[in-house]
Protein backbone atom coordinates (compact mmCIF):
# COMPACT_ATOMS: atom_id res chain seq x y z
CA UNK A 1 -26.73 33.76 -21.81
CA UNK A 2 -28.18 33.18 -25.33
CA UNK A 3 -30.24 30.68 -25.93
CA UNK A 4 -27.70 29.21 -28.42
CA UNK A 5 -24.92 29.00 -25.97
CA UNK A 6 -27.48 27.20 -23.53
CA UNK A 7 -28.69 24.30 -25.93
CA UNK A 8 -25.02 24.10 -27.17
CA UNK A 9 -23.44 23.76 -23.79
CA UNK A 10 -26.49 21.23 -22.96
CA UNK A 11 -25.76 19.25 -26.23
CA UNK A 12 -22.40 18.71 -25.46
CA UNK A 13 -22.53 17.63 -21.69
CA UNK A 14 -25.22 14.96 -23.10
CA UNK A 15 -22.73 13.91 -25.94
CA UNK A 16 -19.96 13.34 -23.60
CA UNK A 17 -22.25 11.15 -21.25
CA UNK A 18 -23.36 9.47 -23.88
CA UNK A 19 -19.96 8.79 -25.11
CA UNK A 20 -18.91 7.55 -21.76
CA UNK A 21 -21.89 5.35 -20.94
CA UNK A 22 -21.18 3.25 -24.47
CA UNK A 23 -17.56 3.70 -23.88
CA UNK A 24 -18.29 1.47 -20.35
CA UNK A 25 -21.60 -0.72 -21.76
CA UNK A 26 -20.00 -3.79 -22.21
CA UNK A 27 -19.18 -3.75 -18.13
CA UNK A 28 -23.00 -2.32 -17.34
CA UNK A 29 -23.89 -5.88 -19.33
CA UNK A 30 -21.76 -7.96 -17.08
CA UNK A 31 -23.68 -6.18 -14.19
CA UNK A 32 -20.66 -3.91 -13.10
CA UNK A 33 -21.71 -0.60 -11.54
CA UNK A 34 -19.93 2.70 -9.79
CA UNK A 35 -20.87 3.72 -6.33
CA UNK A 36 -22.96 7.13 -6.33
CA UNK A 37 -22.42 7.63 -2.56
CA UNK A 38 -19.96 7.61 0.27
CA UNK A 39 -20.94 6.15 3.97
CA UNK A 40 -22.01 2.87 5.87
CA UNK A 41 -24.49 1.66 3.39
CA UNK A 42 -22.87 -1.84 2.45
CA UNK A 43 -23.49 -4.56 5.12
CA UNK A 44 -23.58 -8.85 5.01
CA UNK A 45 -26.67 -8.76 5.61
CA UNK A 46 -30.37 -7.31 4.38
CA UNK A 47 -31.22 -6.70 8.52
CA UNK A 48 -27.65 -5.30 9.07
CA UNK A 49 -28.42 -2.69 6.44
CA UNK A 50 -32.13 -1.85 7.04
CA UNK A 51 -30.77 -1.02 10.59
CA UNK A 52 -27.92 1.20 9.34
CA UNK A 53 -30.75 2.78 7.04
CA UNK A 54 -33.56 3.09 9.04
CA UNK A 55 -31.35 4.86 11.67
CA UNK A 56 -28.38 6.97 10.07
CA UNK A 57 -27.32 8.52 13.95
CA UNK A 58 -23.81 8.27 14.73
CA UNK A 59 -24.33 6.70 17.43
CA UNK A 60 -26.22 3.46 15.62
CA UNK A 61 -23.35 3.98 13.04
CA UNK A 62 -20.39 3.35 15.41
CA UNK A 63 -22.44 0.46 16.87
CA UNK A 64 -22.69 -1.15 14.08
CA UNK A 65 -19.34 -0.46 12.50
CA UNK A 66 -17.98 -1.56 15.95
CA UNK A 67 -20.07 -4.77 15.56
CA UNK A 68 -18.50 -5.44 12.13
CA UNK A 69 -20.40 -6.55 8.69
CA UNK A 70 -20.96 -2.68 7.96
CA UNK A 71 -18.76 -1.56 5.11
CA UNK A 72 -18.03 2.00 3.85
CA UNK A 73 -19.21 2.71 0.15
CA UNK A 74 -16.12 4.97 -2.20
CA UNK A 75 -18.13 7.19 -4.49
CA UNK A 76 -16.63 6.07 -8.16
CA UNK A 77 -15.61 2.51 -6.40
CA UNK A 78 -16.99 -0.18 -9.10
CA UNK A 79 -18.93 -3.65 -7.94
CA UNK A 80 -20.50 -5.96 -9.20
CA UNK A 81 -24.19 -6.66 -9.05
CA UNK A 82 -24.94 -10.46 -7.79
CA UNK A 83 -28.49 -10.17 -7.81
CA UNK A 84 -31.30 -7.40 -7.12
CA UNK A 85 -34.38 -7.20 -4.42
CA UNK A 86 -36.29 -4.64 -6.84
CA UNK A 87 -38.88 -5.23 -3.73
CA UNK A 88 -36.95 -3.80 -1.36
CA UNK A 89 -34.68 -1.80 -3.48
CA UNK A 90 -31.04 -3.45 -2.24
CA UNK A 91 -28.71 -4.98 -4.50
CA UNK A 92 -26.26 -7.63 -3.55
CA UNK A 93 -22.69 -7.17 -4.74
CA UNK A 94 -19.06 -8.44 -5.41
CA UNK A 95 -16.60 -5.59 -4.14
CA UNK A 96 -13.16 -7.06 -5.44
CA UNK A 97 -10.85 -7.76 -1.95
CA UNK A 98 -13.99 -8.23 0.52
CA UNK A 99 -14.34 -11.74 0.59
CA UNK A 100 -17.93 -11.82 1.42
CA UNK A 101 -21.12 -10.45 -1.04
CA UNK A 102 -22.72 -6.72 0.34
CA UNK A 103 -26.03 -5.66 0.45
CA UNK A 104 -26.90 -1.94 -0.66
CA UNK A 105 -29.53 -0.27 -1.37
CA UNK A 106 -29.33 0.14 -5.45
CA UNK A 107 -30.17 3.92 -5.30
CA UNK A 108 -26.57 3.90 -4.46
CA UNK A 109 -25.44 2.39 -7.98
CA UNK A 110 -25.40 4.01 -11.39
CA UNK A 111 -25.12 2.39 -14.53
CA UNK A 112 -22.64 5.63 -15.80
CA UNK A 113 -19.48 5.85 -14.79
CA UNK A 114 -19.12 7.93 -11.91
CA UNK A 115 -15.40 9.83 -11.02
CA UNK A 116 -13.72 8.96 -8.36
CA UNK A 117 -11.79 11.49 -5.98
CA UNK A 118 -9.22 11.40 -8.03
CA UNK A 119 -11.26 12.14 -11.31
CA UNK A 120 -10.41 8.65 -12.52
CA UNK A 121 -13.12 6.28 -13.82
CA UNK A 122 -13.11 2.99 -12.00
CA UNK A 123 -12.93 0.09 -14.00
CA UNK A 124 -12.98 -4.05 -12.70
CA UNK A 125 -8.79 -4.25 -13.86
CA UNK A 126 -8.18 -1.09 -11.84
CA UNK A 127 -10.36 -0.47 -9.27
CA UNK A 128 -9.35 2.88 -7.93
CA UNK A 129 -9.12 4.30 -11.81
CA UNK A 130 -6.04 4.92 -13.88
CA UNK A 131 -2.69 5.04 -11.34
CA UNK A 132 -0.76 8.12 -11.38
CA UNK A 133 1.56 6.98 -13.66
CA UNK A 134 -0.87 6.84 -16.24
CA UNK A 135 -1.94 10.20 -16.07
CA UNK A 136 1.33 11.60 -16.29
CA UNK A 137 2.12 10.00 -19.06
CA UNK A 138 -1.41 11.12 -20.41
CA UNK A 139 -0.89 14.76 -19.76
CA UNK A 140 2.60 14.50 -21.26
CA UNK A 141 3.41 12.05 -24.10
CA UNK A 142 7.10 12.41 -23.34
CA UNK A 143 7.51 13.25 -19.89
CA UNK A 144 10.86 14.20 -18.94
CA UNK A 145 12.70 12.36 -15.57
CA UNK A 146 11.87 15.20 -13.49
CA UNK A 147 8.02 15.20 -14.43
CA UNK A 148 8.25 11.08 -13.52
CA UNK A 149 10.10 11.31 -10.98
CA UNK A 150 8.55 11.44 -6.99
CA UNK A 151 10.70 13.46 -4.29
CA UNK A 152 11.73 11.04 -1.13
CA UNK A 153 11.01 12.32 2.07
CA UNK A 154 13.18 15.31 2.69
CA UNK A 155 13.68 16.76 -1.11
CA UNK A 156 11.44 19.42 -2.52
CA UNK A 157 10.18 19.49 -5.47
CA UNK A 158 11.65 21.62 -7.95
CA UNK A 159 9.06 23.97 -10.44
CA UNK A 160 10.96 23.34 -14.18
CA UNK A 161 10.38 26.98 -15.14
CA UNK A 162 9.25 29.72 -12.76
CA UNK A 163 7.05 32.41 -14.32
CA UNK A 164 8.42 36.21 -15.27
CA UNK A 165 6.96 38.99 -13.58
């Protein structure tokens, strides 16, 4: 590649980050931030989660997820920050609909938004990202009652237009 194409493609890809990240700053103020990670690296407790780190085996794993207080991170989930151990590098956060505050370690957390599986960006009103519905109606400004519409169980989709060989 040219060296134009390089610093152009590099220019834009920081642009659109950049865009994003002040897009989402008012939430990084409030402390919110999006889960880098998935796996058992949220616990109740600091000694909970040095265990879990300190040995990642399955075997500890199950043990401790079979004990309870070990929760799964969802890369692009959002939480809150409660407070930061920059000592020990965990972070104590609100996860909406877990009742109790989790420790993690904050390597885990970015203060950019982060896609979820989905390619949605999380945000404190919808945790999982924009529904479904959303994007439809994103992708089409008029969508049409079959492009809504969800087969039951036992219908097939139908393809509006099939292509011409």
């Amino acid at each position: 590649m040219k060296l134009r194409t390089i610093v152009g493609i590099g220019t834009a890809v920081w642009l659109t980050s950049s865009v994003l990240a002040d897009q989402y700053g008012d939430l990084v103020a409030k402390g919110y931030r999006w889960v880098t990670t998935d796996g058992p690296f949220a616990c109740i407790s600091k000694d909970d989660l040095n265990r879990v780190i300190k040995n990642r085996s399955d075997e500890n794993t199950l043990r401790m997820v079979e004990k309870g207080g070990v929760y799964f991170l969802i890369r692009g989930g959002i939480v809150q920050v409660v407070q930061e151990d920059k000592a020990s590098g965990l972070s104590q956060v609100h996860w909406d609909g877990i009742a109790a505050n989790l420790w993690t370690p904050s390597k885990f957390l970015s203060k950019r938004p982060i896609l979820t599986i989905l390619g949605t960006i999380a945000t404190p009103t919808q945790p999982g990202g924009v529904n479904r519905s959303d994007v439809d109606t994103y992708l089409s400004p008029n969508p049409t009652p079959s492009q809504s519409a969800t087969p039951t169980l036992g219908e097939a989709a139908e393809p509006a237009t099939s292509p011409t060989p």
